[in-house]
N, C-alpha and C. Protein backbone atom coordinates (compact mmCIF):
# COMPACT_ATOMS: atom_id res chain seq x y z
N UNK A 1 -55.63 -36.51 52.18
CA UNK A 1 -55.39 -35.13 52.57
C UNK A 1 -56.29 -34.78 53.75
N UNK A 2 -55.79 -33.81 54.71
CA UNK A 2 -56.85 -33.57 56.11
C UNK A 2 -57.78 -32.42 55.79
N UNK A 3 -58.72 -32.65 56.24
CA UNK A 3 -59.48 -31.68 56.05
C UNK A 3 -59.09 -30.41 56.77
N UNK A 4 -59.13 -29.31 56.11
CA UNK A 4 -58.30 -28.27 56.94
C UNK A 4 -59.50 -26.99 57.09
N UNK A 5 -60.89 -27.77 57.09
CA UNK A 5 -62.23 -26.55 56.89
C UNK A 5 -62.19 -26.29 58.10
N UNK A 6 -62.35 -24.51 58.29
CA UNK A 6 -62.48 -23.83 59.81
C UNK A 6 -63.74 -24.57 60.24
N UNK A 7 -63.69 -24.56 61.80
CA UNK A 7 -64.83 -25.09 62.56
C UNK A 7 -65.87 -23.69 62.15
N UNK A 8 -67.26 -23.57 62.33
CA UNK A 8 -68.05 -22.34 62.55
C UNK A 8 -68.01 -22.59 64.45
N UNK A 9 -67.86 -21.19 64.98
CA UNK A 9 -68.30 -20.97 66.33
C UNK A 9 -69.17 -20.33 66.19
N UNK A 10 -70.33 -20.09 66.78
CA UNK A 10 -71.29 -19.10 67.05
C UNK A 10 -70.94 -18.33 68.63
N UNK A 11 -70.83 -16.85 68.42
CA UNK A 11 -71.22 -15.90 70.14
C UNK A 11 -72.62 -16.10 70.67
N UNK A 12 -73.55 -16.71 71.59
CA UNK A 12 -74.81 -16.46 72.38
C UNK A 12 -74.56 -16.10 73.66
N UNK A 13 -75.50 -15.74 74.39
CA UNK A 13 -75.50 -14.64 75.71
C UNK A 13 -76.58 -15.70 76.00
N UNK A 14 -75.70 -16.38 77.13
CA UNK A 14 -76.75 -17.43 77.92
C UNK A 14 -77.31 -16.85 79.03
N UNK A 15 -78.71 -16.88 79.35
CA UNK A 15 -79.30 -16.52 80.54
C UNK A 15 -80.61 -17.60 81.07
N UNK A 16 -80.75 -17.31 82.35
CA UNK A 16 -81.61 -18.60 82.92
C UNK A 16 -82.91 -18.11 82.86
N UNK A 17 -83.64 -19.26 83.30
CA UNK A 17 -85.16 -19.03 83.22
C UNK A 17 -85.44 -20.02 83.88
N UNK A 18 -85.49 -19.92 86.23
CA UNK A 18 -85.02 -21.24 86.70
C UNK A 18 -84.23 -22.00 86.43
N UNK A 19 -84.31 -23.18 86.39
CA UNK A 19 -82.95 -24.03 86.79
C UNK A 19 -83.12 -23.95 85.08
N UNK A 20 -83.15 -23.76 84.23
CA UNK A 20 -82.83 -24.14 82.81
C UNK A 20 -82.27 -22.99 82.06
N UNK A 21 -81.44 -23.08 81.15
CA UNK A 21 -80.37 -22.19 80.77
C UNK A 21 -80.72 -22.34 79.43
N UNK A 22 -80.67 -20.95 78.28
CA UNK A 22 -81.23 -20.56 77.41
C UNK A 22 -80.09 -19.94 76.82
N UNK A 23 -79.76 -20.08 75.58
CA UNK A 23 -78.78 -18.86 74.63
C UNK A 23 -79.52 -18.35 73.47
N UNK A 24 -78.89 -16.77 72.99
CA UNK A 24 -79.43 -16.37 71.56
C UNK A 24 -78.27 -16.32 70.99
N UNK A 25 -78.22 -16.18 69.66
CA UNK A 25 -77.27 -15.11 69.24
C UNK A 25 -77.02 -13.82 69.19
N UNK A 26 -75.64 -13.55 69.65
CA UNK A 26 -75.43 -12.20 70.01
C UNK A 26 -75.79 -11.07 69.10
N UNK A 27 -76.10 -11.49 68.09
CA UNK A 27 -75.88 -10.60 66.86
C UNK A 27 -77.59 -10.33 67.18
N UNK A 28 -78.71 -10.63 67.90
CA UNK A 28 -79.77 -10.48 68.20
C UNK A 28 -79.84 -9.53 69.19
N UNK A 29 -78.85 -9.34 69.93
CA UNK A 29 -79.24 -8.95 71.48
C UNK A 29 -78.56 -7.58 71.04
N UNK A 30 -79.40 -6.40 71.54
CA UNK A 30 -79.13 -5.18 71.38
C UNK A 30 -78.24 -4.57 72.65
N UNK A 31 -78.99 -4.71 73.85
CA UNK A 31 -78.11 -4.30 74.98
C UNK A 31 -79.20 -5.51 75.83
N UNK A 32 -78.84 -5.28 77.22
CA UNK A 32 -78.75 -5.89 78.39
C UNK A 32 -79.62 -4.87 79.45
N UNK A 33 -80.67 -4.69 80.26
CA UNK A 33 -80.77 -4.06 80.89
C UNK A 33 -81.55 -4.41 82.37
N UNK A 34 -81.03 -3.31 83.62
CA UNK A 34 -81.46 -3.58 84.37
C UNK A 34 -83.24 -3.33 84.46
N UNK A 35 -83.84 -4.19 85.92
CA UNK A 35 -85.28 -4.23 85.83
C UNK A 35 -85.03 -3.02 86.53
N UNK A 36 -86.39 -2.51 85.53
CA UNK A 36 -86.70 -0.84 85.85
C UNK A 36 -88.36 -1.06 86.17
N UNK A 37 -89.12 0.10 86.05
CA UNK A 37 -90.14 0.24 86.34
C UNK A 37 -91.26 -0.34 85.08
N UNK A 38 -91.82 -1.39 84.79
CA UNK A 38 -92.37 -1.30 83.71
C UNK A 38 -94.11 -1.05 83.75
N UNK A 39 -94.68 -0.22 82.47
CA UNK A 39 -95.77 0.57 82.77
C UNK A 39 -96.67 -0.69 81.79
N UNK A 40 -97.36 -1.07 82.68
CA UNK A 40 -98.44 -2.02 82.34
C UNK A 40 -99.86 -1.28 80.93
N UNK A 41 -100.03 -2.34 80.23
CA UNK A 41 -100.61 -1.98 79.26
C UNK A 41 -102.07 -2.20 78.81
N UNK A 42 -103.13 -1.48 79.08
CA UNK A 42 -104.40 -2.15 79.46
C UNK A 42 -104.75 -3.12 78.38
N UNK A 43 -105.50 -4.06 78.52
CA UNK A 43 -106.14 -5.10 77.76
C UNK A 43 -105.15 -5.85 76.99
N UNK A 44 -104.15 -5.80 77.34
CA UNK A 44 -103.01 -6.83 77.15
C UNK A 44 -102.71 -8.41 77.54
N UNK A 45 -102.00 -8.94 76.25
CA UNK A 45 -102.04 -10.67 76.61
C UNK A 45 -101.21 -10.89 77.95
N UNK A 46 -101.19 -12.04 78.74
CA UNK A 46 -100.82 -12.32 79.49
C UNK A 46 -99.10 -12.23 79.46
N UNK A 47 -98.32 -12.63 78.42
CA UNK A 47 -96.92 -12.74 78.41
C UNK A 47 -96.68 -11.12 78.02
N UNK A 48 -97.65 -9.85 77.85
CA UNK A 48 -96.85 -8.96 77.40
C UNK A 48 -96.76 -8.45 78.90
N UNK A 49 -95.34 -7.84 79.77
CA UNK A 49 -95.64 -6.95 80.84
C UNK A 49 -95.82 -6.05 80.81
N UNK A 50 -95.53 -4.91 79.55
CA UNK A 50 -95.96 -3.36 79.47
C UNK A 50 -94.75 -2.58 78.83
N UNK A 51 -94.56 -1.67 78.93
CA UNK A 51 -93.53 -1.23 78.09
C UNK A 51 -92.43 -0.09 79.12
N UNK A 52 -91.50 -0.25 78.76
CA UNK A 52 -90.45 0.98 79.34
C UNK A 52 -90.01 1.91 78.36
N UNK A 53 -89.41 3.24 78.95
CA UNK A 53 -88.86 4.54 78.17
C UNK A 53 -87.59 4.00 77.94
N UNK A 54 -87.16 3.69 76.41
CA UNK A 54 -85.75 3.22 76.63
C UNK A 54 -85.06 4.61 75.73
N UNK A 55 -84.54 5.55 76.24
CA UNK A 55 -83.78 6.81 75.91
C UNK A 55 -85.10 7.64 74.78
N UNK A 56 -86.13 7.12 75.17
CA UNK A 56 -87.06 8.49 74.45
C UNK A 56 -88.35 7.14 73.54
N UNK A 57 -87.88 6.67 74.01
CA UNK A 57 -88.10 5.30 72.52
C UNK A 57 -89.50 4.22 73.49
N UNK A 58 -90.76 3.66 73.51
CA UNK A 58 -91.46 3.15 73.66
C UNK A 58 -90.72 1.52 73.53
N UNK A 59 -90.28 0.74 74.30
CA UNK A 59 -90.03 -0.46 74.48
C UNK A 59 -90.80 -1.90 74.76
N UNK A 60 -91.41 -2.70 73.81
CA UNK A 60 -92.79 -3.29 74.74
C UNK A 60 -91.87 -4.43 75.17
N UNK A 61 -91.95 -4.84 76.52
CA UNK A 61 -91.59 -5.89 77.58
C UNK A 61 -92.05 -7.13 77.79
N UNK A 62 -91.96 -8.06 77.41
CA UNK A 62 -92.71 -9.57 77.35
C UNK A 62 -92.03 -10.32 78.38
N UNK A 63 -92.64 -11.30 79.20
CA UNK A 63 -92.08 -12.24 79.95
C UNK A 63 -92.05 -13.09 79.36
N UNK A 64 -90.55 -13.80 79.07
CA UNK A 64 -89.99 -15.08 78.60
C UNK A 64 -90.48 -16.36 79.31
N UNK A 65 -91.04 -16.04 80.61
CA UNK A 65 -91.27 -16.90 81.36
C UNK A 65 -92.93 -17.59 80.89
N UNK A 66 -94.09 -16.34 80.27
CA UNK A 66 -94.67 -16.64 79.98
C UNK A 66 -94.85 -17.55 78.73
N UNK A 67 -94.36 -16.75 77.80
CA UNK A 67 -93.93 -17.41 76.63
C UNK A 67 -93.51 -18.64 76.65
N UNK A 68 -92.42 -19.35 77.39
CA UNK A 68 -92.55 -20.71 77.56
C UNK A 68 -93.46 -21.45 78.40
N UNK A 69 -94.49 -21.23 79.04
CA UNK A 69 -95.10 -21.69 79.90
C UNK A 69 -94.98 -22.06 80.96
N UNK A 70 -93.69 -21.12 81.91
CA UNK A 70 -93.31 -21.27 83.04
C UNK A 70 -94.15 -20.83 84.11
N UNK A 71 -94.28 -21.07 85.29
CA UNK A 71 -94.73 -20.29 86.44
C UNK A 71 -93.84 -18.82 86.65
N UNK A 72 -94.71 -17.70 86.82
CA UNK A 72 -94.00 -16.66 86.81
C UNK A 72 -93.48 -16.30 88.60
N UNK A 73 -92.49 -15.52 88.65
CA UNK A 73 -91.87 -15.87 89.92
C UNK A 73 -91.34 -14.06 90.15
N UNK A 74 -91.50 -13.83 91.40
CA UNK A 74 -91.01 -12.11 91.61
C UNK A 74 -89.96 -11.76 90.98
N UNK A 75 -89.77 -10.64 90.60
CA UNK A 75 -88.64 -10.03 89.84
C UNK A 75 -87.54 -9.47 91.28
N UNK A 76 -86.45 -10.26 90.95
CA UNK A 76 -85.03 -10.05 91.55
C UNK A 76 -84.34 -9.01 91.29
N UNK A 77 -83.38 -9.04 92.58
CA UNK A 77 -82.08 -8.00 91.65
C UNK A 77 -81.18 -8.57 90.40
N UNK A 78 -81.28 -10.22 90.40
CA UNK A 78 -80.49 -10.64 89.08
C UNK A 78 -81.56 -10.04 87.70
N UNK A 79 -83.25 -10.21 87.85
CA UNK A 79 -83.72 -10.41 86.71
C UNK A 79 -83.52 -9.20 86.39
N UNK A 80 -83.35 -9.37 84.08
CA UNK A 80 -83.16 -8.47 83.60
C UNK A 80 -83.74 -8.14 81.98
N UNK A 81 -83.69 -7.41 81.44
CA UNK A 81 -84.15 -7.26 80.42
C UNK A 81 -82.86 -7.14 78.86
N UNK A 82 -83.64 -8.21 78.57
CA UNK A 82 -82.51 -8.24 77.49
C UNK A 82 -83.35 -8.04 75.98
N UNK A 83 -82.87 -6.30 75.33
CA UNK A 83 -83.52 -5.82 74.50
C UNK A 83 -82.74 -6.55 73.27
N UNK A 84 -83.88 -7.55 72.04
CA UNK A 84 -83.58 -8.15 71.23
C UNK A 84 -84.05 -7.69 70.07
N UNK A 85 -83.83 -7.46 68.94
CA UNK A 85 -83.77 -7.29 67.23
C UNK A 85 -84.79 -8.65 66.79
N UNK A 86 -86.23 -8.78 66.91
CA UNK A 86 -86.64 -10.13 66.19
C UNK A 86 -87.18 -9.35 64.92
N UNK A 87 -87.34 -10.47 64.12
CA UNK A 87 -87.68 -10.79 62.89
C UNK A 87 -88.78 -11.25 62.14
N UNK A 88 -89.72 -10.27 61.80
CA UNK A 88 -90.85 -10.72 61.74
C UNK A 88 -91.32 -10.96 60.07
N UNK A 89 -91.57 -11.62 59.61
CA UNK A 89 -92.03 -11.01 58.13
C UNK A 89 -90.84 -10.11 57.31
N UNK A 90 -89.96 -10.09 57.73
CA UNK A 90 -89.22 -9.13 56.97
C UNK A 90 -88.68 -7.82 58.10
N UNK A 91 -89.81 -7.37 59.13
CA UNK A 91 -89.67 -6.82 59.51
C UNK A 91 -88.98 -6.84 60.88
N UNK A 92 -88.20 -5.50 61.20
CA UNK A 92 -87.40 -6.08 62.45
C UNK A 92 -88.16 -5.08 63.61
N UNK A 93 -88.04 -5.89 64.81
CA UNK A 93 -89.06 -5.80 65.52
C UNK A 93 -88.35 -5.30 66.91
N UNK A 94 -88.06 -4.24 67.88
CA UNK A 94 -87.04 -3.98 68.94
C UNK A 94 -87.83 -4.52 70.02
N UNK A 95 -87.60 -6.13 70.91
CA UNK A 95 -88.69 -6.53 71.95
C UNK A 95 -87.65 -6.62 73.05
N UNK A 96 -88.12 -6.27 74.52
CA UNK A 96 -87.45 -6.41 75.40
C UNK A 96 -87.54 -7.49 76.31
N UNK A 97 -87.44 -8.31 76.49
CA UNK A 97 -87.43 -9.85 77.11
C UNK A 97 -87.14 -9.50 78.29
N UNK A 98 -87.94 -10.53 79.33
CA UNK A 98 -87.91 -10.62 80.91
C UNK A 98 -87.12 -11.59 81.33
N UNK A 99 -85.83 -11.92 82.01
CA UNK A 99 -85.38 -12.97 82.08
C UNK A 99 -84.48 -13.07 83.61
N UNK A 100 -84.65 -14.46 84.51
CA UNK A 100 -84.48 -14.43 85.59
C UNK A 100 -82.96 -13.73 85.77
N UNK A 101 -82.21 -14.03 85.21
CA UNK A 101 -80.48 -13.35 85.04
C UNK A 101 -79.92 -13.78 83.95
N UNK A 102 -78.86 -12.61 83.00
CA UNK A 102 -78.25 -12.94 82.14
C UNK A 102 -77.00 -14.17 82.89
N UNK A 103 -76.19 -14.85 82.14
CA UNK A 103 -75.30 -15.58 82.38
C UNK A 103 -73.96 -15.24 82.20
N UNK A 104 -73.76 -15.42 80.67
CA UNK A 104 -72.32 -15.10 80.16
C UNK A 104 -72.61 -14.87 78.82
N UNK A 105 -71.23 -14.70 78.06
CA UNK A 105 -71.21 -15.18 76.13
C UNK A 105 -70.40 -16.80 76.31
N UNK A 106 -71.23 -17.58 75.81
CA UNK A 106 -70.63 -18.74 75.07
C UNK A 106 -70.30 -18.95 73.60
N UNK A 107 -68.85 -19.54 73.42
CA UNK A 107 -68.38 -19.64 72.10
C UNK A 107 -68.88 -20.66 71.76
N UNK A 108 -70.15 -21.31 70.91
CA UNK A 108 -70.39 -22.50 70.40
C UNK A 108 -69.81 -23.38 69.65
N UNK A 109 -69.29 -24.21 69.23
CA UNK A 109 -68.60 -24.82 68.36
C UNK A 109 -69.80 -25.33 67.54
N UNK A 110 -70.50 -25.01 66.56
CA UNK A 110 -71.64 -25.55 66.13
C UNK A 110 -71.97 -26.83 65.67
N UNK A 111 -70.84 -27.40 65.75
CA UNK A 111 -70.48 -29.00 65.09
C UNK A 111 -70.99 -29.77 66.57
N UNK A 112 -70.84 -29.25 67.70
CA UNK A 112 -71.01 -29.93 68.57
C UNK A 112 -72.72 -29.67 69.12
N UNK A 113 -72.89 -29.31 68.69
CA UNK A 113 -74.35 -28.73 68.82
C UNK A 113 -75.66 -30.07 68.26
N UNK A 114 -76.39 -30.75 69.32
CA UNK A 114 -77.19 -31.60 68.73
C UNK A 114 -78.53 -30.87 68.48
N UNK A 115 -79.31 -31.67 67.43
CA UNK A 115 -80.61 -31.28 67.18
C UNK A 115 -81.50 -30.94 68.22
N UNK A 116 -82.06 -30.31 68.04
CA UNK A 116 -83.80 -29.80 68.23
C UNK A 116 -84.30 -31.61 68.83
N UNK A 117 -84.67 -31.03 70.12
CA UNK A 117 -85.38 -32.84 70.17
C UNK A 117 -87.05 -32.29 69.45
N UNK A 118 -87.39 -33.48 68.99
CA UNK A 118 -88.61 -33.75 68.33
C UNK A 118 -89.61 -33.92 69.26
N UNK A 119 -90.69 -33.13 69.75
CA UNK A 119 -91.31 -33.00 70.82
C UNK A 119 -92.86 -33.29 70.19
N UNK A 120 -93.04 -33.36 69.40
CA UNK A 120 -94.39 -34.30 68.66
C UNK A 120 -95.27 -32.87 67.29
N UNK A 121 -95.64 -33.06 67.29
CA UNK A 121 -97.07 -32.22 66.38
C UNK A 121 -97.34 -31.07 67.19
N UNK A 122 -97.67 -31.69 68.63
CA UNK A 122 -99.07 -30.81 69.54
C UNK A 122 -97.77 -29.44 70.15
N UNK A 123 -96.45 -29.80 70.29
CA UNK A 123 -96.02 -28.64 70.72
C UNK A 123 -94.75 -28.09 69.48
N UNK A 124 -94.72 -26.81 70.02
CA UNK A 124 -93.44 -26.08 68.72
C UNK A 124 -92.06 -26.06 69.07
N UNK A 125 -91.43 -26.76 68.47
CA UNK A 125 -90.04 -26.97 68.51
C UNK A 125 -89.33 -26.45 67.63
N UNK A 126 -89.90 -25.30 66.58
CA UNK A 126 -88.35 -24.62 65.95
C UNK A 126 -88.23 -23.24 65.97
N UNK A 127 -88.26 -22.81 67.40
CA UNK A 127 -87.30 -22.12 68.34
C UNK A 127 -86.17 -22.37 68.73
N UNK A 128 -86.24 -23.98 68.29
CA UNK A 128 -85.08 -24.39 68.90
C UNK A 128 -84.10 -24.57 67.80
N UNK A 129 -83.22 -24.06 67.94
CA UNK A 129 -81.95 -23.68 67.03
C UNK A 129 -81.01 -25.32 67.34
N UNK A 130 -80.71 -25.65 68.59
CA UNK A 130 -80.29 -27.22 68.68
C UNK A 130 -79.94 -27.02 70.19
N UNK A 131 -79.01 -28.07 70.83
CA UNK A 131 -78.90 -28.42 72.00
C UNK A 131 -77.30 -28.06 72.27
N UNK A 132 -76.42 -27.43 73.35
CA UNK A 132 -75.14 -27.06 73.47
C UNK A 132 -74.83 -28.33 74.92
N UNK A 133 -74.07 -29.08 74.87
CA UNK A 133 -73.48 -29.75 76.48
C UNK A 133 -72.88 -28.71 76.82
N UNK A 134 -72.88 -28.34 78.56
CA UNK A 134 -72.02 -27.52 78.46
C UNK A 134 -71.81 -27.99 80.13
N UNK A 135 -70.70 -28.63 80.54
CA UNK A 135 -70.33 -29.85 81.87
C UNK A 135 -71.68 -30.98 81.53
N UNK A 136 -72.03 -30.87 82.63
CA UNK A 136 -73.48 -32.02 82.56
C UNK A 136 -75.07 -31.37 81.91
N UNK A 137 -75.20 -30.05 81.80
CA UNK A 137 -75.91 -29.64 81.31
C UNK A 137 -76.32 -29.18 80.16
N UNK A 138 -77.71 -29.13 79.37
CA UNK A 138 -77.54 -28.81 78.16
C UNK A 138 -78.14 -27.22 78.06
N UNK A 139 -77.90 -26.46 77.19
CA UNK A 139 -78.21 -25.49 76.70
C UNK A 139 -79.01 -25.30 76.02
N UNK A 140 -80.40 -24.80 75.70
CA UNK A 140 -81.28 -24.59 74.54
C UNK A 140 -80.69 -23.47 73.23
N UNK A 141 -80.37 -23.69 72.58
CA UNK A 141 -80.09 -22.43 71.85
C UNK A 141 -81.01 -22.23 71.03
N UNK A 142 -81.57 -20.78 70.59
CA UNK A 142 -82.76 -20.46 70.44
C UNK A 142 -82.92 -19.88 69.05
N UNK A 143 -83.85 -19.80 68.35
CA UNK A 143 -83.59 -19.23 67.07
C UNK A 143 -85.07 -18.30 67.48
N UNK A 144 -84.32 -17.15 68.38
CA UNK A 144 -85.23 -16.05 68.70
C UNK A 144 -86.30 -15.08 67.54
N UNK A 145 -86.05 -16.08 66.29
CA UNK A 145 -87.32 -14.76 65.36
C UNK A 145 -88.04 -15.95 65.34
N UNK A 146 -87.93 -17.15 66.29
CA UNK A 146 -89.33 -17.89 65.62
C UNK A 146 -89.70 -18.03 67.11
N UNK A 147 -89.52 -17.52 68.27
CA UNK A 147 -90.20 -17.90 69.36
C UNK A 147 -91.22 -17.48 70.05
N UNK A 148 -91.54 -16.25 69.45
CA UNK A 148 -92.59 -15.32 69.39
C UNK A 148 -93.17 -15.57 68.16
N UNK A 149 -94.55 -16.14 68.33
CA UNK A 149 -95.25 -16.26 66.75
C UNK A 149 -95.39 -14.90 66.00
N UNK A 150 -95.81 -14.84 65.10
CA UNK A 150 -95.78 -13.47 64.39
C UNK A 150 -97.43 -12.90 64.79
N UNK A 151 -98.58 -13.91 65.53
CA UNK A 151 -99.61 -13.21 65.64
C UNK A 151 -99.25 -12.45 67.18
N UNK A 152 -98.26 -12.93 67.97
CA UNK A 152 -97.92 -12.10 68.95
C UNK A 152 -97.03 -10.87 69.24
N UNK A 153 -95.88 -11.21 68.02
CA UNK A 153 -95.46 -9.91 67.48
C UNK A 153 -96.49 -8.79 67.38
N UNK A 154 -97.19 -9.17 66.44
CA UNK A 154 -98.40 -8.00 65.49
C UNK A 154 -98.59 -7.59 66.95
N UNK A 155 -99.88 -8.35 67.94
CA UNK A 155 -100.31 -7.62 68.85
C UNK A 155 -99.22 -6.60 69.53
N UNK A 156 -97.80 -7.32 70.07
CA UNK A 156 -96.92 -6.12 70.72
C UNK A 156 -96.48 -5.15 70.03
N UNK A 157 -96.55 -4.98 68.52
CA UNK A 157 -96.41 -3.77 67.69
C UNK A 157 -97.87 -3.02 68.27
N UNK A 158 -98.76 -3.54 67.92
CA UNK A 158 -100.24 -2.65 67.82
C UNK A 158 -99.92 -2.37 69.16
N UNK A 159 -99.75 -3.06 70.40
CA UNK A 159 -100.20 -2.58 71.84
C UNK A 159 -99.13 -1.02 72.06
N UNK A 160 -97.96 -0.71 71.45
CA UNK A 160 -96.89 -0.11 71.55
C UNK A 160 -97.12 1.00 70.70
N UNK A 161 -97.83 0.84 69.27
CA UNK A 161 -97.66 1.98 68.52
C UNK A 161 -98.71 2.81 68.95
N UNK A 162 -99.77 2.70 69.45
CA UNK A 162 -100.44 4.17 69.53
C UNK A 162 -99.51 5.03 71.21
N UNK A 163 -98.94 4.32 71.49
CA UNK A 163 -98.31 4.94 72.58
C UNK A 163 -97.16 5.63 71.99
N UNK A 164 -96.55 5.14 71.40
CA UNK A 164 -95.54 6.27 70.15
C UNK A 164 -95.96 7.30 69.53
N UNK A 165 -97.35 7.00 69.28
CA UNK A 165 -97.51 8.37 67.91
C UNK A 165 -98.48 9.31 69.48
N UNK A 166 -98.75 8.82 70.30
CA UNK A 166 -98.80 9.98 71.25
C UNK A 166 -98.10 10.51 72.08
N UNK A 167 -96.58 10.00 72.22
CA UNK A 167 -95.54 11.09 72.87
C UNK A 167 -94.70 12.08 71.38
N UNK A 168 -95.13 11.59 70.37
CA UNK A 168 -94.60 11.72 69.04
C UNK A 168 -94.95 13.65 68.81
């Protein structure tokens, strides 16, 4: 008898970071936004950039670029901010990501999706959700509540909340 089990597809919103191409799941990504003015945050880690007014609401802004250990590079008219839902402890966390340009939505076929390469002890590899081909190139797909450790979460909650309870 044939197996007649639906494939799973996954929706992600691929965007670059230089020549290398990154997806989440959509069900993460809140909206999409253009680079606005962002207000720098004193005594802040290096990957946080500061926070924006998003409709009344305190937004803290992180560069993705930092976070992976990229060289950081001027902000374009492509780069943009893509406000994400992470997952911290239980708790859900509204962070706005710096990213050179969104891309598209890709339909994943998840069957086609290879593992997480095994990158040793000394670095962290389960961010990585698995690998997409997509022509000659591969895709990182990301399992965005583990790519931000949770001691860097905490700090972008703490750096953000006393700025809330004083427009509050």
């Amino acid at each position: 008898m044939e197996n007649t089990e639906s494939t799973k597809i996954s929706s992600c919103l691929s965007f670059g970071l230089g020549d290398e191409v990154f997806a989440v799941h959509v069900s993460k990504v809140l909206e999409i936004l253009e680079i606005t003015q962002i207000t720098k945050v004193p005594n802040a880690p290096a990957y946080m950039r500061g926070v924006i007014n998003l409709r009344g609401s305190v937004l803290p802004v992180v560069s993705t670029r930092t976070i992976f250990g990229l060289k950081e590079v001027p902000d374009t008219v492509d780069t943009c901010i893509i406000v994400l839902d992470i997952e911290v402890e239980g708790e859900v966390l509204k962070v706005g990501t710096l990213v050179d340009n969104v891309k598209e939505v890709l339909e994943i076929d998840e069957e086609q999706m290879e593992p997480a390469p095994n990158l040793g002890k000394r670095f962290r590899s389960e961010f990585i959700s698995g690998m997409w081909k997509q022509e000659e190139n591969f895709i990182m797909v990301l399992n965005i509540d583990k790519v931000f450790s949770e001691d860097e979460l905490a700090l972008v909650q703490d750096l953000t909340d006393p700025v809330e309870s004083v427009e509050s």
